[in-house]
N, C-alpha and C. Protein backbone atom coordinates (compact mmCIF):
# COMPACT_ATOMS: atom_id res chain seq x y z
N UNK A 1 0.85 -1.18 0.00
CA UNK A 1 0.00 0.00 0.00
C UNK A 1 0.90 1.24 0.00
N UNK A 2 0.56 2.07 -0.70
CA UNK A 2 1.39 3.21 -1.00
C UNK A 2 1.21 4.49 0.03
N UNK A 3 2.27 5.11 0.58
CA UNK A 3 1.98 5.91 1.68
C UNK A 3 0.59 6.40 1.53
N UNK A 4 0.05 7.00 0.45
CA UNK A 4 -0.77 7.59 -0.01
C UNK A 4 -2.33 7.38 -0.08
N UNK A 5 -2.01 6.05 -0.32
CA UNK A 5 -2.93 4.91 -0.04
C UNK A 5 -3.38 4.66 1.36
N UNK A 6 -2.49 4.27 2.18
CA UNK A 6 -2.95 4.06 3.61
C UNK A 6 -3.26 5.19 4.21
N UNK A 7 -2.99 6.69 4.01
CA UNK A 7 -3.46 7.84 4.89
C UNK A 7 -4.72 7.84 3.95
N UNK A 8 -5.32 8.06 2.76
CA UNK A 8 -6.49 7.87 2.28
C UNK A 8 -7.61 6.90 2.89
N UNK A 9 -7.11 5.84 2.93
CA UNK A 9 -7.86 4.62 3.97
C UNK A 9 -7.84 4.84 5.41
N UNK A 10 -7.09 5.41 6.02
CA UNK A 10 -7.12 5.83 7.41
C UNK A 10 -8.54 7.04 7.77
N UNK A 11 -7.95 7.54 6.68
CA UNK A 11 -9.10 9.02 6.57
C UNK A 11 -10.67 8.68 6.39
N UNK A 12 -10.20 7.70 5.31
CA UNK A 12 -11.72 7.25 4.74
C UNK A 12 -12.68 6.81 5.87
N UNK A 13 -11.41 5.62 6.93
CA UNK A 13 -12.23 5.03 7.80
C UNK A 13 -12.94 6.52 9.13
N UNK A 14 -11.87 7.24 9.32
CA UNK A 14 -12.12 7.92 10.57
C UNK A 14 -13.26 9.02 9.82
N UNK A 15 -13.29 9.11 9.34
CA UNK A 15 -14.73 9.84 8.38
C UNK A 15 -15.93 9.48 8.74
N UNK A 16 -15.90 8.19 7.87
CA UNK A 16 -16.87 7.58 8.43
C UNK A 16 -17.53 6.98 9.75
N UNK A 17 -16.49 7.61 10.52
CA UNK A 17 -16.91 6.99 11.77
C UNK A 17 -17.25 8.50 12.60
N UNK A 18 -16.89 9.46 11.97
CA UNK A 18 -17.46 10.51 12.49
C UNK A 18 -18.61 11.38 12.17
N UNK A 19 -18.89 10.57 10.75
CA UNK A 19 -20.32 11.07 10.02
C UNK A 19 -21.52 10.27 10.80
N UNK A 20 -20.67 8.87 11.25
CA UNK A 20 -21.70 8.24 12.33
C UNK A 20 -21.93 8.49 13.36
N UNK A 21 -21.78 9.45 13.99
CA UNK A 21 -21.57 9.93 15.58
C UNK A 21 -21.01 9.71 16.46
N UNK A 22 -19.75 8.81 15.70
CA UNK A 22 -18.72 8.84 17.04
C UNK A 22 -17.71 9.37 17.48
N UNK A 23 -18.02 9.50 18.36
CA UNK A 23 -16.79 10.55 19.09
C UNK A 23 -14.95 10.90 18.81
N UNK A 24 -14.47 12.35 18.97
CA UNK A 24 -13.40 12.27 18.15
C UNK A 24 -12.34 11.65 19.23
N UNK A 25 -13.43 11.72 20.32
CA UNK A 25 -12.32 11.66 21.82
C UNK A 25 -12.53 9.46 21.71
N UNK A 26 -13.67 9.20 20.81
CA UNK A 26 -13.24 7.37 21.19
C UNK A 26 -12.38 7.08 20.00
N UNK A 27 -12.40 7.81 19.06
CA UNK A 27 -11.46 6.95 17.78
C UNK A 27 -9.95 7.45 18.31
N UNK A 28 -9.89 9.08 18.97
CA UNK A 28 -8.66 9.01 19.15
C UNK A 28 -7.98 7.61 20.40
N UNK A 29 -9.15 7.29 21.32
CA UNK A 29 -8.68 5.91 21.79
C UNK A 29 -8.44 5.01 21.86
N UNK A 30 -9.87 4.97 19.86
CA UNK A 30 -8.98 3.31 19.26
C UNK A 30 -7.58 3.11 18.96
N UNK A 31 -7.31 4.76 18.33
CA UNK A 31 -6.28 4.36 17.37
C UNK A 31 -5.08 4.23 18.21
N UNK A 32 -4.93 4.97 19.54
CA UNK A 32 -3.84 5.20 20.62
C UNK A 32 -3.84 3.38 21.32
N UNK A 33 -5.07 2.70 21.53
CA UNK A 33 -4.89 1.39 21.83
C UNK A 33 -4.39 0.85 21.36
N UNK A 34 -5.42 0.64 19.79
CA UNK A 34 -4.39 0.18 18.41
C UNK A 34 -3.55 0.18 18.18
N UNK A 35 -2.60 1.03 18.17
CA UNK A 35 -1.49 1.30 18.02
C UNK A 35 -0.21 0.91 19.22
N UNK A 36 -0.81 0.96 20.25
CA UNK A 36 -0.09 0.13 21.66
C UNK A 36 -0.34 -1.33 21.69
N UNK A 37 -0.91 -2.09 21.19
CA UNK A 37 -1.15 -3.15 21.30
C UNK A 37 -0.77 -4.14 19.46
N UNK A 38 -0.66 -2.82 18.69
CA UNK A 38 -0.21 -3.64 17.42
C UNK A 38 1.19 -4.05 17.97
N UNK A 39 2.15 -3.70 18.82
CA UNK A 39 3.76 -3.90 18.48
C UNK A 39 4.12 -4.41 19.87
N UNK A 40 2.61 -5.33 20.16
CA UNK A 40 2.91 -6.15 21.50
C UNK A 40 4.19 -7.25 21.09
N UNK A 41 5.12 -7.25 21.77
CA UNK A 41 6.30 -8.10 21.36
C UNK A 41 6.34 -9.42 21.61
N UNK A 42 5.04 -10.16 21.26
CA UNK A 42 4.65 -11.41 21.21
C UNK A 42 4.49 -11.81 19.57
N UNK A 43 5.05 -12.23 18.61
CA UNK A 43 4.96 -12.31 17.21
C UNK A 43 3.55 -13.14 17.32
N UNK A 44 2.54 -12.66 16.53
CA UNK A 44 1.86 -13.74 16.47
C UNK A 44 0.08 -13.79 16.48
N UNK A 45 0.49 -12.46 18.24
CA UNK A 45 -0.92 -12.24 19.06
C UNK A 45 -1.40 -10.86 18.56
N UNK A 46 -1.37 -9.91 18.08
CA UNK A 46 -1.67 -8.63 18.02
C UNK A 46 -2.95 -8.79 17.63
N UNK A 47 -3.12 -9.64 16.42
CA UNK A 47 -4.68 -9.54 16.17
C UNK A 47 -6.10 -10.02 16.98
N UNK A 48 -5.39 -10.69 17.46
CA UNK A 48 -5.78 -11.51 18.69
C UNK A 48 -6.44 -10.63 20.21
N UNK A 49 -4.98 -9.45 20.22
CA UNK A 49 -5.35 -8.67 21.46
C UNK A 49 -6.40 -7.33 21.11
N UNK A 50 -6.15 -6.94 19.78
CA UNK A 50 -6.71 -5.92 18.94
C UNK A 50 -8.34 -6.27 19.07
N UNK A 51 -8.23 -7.29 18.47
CA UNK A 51 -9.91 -8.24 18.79
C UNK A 51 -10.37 -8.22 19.90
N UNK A 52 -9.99 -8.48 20.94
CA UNK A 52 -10.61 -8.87 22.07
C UNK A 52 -10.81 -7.48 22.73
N UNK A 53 -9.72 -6.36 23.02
CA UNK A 53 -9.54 -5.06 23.16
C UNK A 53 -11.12 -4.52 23.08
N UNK A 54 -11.14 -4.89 21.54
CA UNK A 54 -12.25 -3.39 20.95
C UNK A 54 -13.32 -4.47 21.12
N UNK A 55 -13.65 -5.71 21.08
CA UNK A 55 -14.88 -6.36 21.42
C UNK A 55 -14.89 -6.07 23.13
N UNK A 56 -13.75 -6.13 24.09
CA UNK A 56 -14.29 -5.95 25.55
C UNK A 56 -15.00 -4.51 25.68
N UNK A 57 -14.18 -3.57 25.28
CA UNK A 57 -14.04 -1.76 25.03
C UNK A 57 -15.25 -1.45 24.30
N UNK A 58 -15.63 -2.15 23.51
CA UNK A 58 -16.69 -1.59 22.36
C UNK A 58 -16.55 -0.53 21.42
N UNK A 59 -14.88 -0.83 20.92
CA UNK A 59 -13.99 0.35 19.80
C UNK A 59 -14.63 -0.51 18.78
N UNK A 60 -14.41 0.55 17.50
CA UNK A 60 -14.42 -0.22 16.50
C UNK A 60 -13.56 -0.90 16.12
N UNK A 61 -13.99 -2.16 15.83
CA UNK A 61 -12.96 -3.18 15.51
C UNK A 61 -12.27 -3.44 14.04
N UNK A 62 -13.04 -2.53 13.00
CA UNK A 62 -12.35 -2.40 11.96
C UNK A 62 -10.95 -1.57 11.72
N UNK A 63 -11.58 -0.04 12.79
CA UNK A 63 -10.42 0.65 12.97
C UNK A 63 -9.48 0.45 13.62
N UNK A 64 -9.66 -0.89 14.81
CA UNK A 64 -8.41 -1.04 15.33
C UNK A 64 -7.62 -1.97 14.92
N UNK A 65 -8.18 -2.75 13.64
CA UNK A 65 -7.75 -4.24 12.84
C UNK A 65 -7.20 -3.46 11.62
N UNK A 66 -7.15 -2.10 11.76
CA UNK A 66 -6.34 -1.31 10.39
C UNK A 66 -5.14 -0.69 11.18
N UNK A 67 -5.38 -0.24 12.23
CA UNK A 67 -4.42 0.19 12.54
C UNK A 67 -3.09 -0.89 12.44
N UNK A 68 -3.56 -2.23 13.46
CA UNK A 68 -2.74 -3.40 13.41
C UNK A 68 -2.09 -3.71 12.42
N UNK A 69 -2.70 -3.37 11.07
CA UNK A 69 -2.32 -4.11 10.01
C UNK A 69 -0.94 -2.72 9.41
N UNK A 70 -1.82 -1.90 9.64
CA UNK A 70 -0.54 -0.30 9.07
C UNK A 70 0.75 -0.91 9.81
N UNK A 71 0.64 -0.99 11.13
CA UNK A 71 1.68 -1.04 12.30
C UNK A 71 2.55 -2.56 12.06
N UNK A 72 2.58 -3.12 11.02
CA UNK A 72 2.89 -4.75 11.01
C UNK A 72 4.38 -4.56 11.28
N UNK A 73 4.90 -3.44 10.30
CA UNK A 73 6.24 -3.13 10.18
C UNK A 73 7.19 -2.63 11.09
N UNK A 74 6.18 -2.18 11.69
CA UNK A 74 6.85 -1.16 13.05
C UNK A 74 6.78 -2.76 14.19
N UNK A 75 6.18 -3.02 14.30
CA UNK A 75 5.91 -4.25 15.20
C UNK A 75 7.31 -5.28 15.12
N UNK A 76 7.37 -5.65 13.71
CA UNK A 76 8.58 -6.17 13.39
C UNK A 76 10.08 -5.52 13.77
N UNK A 77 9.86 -4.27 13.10
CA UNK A 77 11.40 -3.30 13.92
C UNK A 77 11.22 -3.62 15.51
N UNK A 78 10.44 -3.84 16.39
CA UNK A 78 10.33 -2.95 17.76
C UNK A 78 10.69 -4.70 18.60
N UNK A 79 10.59 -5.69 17.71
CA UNK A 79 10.45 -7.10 18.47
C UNK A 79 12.04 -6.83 19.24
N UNK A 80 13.06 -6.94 18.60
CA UNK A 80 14.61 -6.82 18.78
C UNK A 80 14.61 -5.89 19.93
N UNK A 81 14.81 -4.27 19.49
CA UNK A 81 14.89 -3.24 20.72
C UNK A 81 14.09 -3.55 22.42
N UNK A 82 12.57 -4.28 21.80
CA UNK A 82 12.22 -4.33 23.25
C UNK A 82 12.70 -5.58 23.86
N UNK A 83 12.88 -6.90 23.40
CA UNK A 83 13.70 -7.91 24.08
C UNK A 83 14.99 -7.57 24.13
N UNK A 84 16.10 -7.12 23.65
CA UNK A 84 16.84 -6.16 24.08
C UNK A 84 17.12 -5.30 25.83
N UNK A 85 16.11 -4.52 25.34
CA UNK A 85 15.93 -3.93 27.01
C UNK A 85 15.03 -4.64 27.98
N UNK A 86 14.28 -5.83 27.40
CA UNK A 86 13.97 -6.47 28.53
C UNK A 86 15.06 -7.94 29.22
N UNK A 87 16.11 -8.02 28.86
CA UNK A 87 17.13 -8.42 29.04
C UNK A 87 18.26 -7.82 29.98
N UNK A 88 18.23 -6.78 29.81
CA UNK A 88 18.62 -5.31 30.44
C UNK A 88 17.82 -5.06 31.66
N UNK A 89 16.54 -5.03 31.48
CA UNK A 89 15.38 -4.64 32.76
C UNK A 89 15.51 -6.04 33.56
N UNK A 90 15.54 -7.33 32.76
CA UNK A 90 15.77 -8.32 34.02
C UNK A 90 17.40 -9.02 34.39
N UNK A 91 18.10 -8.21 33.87
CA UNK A 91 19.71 -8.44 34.46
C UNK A 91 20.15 -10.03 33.60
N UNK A 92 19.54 -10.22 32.32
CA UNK A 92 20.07 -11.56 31.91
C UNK A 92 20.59 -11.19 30.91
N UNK A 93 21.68 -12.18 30.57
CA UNK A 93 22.88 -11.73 29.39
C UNK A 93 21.81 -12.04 28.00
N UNK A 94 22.55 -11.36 27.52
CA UNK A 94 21.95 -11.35 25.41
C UNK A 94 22.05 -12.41 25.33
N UNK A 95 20.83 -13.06 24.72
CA UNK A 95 21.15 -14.22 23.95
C UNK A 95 20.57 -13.83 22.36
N UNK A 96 21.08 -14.93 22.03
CA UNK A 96 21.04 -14.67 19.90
C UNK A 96 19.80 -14.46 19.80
N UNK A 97 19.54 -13.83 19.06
CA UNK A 97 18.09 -13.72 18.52
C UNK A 97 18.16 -13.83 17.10
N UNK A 98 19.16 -13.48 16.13
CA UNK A 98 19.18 -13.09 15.18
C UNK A 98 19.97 -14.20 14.26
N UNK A 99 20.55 -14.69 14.85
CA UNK A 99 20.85 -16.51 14.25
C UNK A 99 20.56 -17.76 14.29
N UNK A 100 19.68 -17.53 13.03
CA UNK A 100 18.84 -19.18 12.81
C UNK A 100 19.67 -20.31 12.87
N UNK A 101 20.90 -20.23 12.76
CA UNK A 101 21.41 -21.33 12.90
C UNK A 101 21.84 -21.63 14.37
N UNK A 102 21.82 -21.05 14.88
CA UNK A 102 22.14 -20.76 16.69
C UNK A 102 20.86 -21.41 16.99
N UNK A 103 19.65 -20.54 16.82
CA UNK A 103 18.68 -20.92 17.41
C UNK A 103 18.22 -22.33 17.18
N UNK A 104 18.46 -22.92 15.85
CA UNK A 104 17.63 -23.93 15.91
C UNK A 104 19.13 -25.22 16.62
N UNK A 105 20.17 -24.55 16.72
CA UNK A 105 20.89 -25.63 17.26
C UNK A 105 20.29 -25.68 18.76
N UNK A 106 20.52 -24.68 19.49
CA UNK A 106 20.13 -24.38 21.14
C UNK A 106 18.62 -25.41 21.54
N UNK A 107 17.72 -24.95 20.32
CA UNK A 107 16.40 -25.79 20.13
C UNK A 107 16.57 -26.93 20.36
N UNK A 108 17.16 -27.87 19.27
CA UNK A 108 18.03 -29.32 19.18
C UNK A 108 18.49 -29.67 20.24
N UNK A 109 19.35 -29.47 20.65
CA UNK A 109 20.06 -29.53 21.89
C UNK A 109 19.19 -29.74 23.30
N UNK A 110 18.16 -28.67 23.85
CA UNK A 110 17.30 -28.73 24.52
C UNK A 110 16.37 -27.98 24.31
N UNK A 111 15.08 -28.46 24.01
CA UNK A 111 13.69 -27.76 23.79
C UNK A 111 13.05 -27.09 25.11
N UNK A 112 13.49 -27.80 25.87
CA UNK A 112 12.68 -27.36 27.35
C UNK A 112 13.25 -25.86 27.53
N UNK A 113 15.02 -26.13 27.61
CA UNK A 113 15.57 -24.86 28.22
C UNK A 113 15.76 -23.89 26.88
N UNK A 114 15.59 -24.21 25.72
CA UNK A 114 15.30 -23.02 25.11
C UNK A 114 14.13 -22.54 24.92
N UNK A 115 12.81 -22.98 25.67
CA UNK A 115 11.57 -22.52 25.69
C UNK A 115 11.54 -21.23 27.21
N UNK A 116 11.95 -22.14 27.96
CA UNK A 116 12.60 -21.07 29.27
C UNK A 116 13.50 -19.78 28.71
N UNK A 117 14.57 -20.27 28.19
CA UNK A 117 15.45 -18.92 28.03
C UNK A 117 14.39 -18.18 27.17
N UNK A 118 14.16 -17.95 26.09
CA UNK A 118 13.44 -17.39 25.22
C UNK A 118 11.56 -16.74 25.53
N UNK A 119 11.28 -17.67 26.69
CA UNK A 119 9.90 -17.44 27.16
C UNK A 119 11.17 -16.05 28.01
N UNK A 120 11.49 -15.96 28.88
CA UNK A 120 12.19 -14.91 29.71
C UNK A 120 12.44 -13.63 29.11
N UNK A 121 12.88 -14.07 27.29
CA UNK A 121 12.95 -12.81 26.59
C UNK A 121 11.75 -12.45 26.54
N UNK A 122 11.00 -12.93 25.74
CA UNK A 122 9.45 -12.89 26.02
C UNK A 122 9.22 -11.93 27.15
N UNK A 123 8.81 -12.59 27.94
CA UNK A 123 8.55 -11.84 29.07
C UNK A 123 8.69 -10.34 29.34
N UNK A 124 10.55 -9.65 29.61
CA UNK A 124 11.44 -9.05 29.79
C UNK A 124 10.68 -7.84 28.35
N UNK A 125 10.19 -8.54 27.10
CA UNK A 125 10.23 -7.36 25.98
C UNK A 125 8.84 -7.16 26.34
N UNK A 126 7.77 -7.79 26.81
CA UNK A 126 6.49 -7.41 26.91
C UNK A 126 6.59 -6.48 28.55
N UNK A 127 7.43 -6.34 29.85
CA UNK A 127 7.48 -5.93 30.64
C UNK A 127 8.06 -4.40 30.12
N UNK A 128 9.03 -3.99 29.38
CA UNK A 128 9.46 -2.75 28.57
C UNK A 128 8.25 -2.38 28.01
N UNK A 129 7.35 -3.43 27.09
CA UNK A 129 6.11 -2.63 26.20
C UNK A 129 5.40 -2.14 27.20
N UNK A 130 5.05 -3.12 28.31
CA UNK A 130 4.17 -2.68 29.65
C UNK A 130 3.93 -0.95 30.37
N UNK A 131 5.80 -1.14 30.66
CA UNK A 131 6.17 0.44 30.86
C UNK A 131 6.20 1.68 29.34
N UNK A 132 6.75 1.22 28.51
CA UNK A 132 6.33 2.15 27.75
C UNK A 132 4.93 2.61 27.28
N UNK A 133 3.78 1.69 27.56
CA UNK A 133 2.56 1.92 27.60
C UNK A 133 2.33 2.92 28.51
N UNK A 134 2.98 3.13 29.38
CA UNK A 134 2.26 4.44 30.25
C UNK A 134 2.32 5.66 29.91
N UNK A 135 3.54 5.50 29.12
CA UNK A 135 3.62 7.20 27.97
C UNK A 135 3.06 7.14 27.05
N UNK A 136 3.43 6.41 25.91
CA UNK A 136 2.54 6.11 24.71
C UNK A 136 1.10 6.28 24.43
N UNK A 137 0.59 5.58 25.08
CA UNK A 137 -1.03 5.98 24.76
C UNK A 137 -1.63 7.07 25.65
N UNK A 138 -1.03 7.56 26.46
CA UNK A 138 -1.33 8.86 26.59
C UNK A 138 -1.19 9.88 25.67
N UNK A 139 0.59 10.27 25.78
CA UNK A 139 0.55 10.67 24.67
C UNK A 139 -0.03 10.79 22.57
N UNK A 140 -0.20 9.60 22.79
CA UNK A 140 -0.59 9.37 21.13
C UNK A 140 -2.21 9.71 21.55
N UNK A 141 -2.88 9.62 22.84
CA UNK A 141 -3.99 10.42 23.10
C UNK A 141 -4.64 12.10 22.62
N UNK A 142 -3.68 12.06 23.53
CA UNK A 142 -3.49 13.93 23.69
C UNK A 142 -2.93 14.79 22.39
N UNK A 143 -2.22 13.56 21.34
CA UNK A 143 -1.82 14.53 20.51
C UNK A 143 -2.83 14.28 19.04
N UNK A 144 -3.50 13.00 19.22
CA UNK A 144 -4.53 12.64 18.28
C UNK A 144 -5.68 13.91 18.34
N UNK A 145 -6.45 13.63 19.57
CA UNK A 145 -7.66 14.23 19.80
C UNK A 145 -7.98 15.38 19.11
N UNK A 146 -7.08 16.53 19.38
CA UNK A 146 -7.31 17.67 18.72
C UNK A 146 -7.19 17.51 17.41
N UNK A 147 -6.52 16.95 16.68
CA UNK A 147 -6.70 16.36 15.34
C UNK A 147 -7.73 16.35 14.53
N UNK A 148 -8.69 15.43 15.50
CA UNK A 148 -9.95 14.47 15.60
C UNK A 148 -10.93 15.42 15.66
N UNK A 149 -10.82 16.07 16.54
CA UNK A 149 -11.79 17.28 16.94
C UNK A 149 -12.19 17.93 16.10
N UNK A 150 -10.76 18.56 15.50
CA UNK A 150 -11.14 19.35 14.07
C UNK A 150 -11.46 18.86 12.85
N UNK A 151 -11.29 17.49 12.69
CA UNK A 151 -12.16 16.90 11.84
C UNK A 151 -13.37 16.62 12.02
N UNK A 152 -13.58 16.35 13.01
CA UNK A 152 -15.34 16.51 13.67
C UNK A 152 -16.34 17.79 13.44
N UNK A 153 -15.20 18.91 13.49
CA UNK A 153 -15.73 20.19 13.37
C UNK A 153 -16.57 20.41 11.84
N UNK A 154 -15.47 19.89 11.25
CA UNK A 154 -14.99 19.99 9.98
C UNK A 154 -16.51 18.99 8.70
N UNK A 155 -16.71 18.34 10.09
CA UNK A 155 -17.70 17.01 9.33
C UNK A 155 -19.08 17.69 9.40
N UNK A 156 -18.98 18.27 10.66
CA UNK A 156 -20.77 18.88 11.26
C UNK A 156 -20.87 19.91 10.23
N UNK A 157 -19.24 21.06 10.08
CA UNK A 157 -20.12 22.04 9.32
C UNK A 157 -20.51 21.64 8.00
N UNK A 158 -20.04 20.55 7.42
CA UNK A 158 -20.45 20.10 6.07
C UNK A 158 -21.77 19.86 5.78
N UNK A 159 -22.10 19.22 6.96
CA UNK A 159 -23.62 18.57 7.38
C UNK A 159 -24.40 19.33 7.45
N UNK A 160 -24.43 20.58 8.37
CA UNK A 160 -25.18 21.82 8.27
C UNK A 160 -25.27 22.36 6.83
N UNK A 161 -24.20 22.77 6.34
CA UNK A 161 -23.91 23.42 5.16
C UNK A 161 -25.00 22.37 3.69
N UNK A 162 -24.99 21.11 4.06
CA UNK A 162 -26.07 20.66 3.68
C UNK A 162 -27.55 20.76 3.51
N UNK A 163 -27.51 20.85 4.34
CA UNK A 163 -29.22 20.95 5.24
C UNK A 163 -28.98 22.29 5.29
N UNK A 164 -28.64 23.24 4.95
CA UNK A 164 -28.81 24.80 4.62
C UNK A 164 -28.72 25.45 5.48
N UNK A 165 -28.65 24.98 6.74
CA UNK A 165 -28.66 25.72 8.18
C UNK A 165 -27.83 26.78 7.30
N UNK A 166 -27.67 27.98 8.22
CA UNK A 166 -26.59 28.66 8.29
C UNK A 166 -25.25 28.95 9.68
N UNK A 167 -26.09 28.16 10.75
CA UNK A 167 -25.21 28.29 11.92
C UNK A 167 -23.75 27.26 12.10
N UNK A 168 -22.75 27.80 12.07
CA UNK A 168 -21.77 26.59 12.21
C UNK A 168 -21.37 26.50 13.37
């Protein structure tokens, strides 16, 4: 999808979701969830948590199953950096991540204890996403909304301007 392409489809969707009456303050919460939960550093689950998220929440689940899908790439960059520092946050030395031939020997060798070592990375990169969640979706809150707002603005006066009112 071409940059161009996906901000068109982003737009298209949040349009429509504001010609429907919903709020600029809940999409800015899908997309700030969405977006915290696409680059959960579990390969695998995002769609999974995205789903369940906006079905517990009652977000839209299209908009937060687009966001997921925009974010695939970023998800992929962010797996490394956050097991990384969650290695760091729990005081255990680097192990390979990045050599298949390492890994599948360590595998071979013992399945149990490379399910342990590697569940620990696990762990360690979702405990970093944990804490960086406390800035993140705030922030990607606070800086969406007004955004949102003025596209909301932007939607009503069209609507009026329709229907001939003259008051905006």
């Amino acid at each position: 999808m071409t940059q161009e392409g996906w901000r068109a489809r982003v737009k298209r969707v949040v349009m429509a979701q504001l010609t429907q009456g919903v709020t600029p303050q809940r999409i800015a919460f899908t997309v700030s969830l969405g977006a915290l939960l696409s680059v959960f550093p579990i390969f695998g689950v995002t769609t999974a948590l995205c789903a369940l998220a906006a079905w517990l929440l009652r977000l839209n689940q299209p908009l937060m199953q687009l966001v997921n899908a925009l974010l695939a790439p970023v998800h992929i960059l962010l797996l490394y950096p956050y097991y990384r520092a969650g290695e760091r946050l729990l005081g255990s030395e680097p192990a390979p991540l990045l050599d298949v031939a390492e890994l599948a020997e360590r595998f071979a060798h013992s399945p149990k204890q490379f399910v342990l070592d590697y569940g620990m990375i696990a762990v360690g990169g979702s405990l970093v996403w944990a804490i960086s969640a406390l800035v993140a979706v705030p922030l990607m809150y606070v800086i969406l909304r007004p955004v949102l707002e003025s596209l909301a603005r932007g939607v009503k006066a069209g609507r009026q301007k329709m229907r001939g009112d003259g008051a905006v």
